[in-house]
N, C-alpha and C. Protein backbone atom coordinates (compact mmCIF):
# COMPACT_ATOMS: atom_id res chain seq x y z
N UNK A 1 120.74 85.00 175.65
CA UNK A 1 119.95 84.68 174.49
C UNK A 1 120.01 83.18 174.21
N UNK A 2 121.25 82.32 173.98
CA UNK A 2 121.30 81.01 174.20
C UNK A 2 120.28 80.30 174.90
N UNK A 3 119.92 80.57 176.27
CA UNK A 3 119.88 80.06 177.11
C UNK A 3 117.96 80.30 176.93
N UNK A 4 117.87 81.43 176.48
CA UNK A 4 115.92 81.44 175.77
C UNK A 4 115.97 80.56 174.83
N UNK A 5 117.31 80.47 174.04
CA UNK A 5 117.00 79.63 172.68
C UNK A 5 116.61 78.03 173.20
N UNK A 6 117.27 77.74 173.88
CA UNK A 6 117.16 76.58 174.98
C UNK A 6 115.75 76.15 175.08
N UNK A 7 115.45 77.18 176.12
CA UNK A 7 113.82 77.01 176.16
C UNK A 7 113.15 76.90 175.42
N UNK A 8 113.06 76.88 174.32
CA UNK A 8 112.14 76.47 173.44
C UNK A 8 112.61 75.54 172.27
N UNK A 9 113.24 74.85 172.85
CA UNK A 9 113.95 73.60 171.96
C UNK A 9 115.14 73.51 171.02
N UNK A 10 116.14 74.57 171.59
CA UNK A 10 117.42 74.56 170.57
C UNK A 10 118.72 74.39 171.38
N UNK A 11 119.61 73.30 170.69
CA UNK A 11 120.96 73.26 171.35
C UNK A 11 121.94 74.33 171.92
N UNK A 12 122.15 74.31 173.04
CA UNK A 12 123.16 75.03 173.88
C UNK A 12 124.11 74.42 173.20
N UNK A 13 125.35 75.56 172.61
CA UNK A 13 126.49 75.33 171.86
C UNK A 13 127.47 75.04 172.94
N UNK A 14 127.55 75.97 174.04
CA UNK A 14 128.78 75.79 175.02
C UNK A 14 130.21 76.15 174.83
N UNK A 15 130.20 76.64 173.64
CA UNK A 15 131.31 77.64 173.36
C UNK A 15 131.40 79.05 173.90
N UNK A 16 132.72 79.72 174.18
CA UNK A 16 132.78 81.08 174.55
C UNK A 16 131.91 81.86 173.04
N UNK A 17 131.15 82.99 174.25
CA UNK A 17 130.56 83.83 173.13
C UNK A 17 131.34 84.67 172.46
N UNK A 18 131.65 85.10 171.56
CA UNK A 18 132.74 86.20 170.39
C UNK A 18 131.50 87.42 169.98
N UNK A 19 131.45 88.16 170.37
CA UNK A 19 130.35 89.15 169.44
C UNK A 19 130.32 89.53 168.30
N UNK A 20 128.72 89.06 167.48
CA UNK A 20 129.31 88.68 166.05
C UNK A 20 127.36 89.15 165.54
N UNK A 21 127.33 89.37 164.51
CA UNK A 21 125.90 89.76 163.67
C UNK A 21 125.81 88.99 162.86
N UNK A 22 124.77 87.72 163.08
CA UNK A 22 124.44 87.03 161.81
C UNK A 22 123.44 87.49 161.10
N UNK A 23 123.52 88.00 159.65
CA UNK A 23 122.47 87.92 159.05
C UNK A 23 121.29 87.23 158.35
N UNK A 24 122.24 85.96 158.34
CA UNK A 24 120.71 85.17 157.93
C UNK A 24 121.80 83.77 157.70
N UNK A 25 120.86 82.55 158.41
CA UNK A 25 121.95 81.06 158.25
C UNK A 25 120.08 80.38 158.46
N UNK A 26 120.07 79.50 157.61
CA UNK A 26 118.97 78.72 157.47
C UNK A 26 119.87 77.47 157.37
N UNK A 27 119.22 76.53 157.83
CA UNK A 27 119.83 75.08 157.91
C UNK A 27 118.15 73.65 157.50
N UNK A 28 117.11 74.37 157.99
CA UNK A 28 116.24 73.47 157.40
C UNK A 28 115.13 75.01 157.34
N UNK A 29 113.78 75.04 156.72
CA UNK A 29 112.79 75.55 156.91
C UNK A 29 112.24 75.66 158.41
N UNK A 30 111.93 77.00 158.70
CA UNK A 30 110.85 77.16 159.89
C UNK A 30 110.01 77.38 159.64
N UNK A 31 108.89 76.47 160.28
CA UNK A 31 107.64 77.12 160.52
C UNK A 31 106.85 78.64 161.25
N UNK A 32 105.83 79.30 160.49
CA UNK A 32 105.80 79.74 160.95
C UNK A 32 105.67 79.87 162.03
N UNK A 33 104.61 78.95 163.13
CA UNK A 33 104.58 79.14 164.90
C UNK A 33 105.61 79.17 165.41
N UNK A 34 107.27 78.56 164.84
CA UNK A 34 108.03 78.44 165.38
C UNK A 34 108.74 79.34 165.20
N UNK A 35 108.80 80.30 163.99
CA UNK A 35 109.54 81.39 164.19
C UNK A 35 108.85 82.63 165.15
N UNK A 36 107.81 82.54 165.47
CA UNK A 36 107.36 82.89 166.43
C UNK A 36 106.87 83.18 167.96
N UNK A 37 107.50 81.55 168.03
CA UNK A 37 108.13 80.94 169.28
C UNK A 37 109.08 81.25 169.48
N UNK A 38 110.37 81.52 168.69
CA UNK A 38 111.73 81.62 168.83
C UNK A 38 111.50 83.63 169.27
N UNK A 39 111.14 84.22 168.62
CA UNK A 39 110.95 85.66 168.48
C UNK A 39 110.41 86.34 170.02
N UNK A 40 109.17 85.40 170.36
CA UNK A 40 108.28 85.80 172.00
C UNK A 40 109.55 85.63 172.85
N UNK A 41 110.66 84.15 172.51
CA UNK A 41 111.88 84.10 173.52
C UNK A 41 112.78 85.04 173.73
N UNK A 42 113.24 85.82 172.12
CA UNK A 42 114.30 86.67 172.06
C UNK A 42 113.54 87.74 172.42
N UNK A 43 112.57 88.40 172.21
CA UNK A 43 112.14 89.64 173.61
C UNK A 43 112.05 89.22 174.55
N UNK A 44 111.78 88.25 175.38
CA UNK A 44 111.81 88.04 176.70
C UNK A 44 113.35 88.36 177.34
N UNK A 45 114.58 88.61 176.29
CA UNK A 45 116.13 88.65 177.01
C UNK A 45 116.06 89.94 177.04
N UNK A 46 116.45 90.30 178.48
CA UNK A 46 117.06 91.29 178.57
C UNK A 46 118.66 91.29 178.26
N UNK A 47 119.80 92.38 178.08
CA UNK A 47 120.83 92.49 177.92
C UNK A 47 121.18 93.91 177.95
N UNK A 48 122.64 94.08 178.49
CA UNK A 48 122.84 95.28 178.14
C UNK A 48 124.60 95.24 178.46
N UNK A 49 125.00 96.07 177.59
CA UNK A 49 126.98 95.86 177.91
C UNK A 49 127.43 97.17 176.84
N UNK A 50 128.83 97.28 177.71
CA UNK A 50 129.14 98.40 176.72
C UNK A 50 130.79 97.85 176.26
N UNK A 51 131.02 97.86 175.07
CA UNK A 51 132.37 97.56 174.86
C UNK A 51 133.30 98.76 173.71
N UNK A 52 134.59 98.17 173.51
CA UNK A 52 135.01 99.08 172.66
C UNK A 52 135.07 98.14 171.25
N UNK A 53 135.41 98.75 170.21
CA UNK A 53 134.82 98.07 168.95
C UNK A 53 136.07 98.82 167.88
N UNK A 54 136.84 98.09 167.79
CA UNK A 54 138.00 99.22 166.50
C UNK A 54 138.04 98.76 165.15
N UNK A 55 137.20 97.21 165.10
CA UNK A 55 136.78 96.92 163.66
C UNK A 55 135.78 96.31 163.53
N UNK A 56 135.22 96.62 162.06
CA UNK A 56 134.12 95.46 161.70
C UNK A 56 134.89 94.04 160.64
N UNK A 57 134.58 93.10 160.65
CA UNK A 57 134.90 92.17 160.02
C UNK A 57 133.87 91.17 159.36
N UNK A 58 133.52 91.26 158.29
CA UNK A 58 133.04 90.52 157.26
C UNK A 58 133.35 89.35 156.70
N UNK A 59 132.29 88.26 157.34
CA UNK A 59 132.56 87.15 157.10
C UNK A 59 132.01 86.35 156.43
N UNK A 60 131.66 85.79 154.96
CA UNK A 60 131.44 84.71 155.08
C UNK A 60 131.66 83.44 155.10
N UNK A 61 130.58 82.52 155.30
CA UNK A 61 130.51 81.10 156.23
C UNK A 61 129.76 79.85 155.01
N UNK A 62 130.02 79.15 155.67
CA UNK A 62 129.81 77.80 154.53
C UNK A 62 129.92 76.70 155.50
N UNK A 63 128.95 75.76 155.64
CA UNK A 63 128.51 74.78 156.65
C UNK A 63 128.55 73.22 155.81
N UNK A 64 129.09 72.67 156.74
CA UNK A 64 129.88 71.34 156.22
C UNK A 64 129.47 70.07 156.87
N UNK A 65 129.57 69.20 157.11
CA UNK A 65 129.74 67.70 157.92
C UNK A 65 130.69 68.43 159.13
N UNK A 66 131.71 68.94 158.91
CA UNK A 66 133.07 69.13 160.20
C UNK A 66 132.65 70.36 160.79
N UNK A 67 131.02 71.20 160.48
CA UNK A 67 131.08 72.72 161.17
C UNK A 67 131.17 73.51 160.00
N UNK A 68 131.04 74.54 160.26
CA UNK A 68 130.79 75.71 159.92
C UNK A 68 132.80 76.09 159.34
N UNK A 69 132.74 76.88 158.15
CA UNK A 69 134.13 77.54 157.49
C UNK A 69 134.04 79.07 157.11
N UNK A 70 134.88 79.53 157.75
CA UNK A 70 134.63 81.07 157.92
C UNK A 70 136.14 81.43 156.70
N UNK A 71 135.35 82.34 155.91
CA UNK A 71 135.88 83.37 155.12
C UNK A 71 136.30 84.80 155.16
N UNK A 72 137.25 85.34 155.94
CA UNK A 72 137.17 86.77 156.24
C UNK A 72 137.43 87.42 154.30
N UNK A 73 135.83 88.28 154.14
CA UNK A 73 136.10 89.14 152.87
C UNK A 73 136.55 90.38 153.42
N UNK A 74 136.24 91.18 154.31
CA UNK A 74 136.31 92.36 154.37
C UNK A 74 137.04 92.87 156.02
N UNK A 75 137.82 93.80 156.21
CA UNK A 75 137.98 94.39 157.50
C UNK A 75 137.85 95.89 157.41
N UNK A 76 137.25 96.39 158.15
CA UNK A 76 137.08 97.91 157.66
C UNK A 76 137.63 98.47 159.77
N UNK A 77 138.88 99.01 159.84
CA UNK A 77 138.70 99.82 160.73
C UNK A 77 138.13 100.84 161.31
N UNK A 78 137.35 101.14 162.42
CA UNK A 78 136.47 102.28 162.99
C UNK A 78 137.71 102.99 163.56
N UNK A 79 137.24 104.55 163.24
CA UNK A 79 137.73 105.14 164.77
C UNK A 79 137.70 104.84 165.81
N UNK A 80 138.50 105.50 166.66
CA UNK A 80 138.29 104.70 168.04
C UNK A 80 139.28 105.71 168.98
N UNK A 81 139.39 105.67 170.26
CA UNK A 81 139.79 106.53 171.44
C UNK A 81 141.11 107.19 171.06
């Protein structure tokens, strides 16, 4: 997914990926063609993986001059094997 984001004009971070659900981080306004540009890229990825998962963790984040500051509010354990 990075690597579509790429293609159509967004910085490769180059950090290890962590699997994580953002719900919503705005940093300036998009246009619409461009959120639409970004959208034609993210269907074009294929993906597929299977992992194990024993929690969810709830975070929020707050963006600075030094990066991004992560807040863990919540941990909720899943069942699991």
């Amino acid at each position: 997914m990075e690597l579509a984001a790429a293609d159509v004009g967004y910085e490769v971070e180059g950090r290890p990926f962590r699997p994580h659900v953002t719900l919503a981080r705005v940093r300036t306004p998009m246009t619409p063609e461009r959120a639409r540009t970004l959208a034609r890229a993210a269907r074009a990825v294929s993906y597929s993986a299977t992992m194990f998962v024993d929690r969810l963790t709830l975070f929020d984040s707050a963006t600075a001059g030094t990066g991004a500051h992560y807040h863990r509010l919540h941990t909720a354990p899943l069942g699991g094997r």
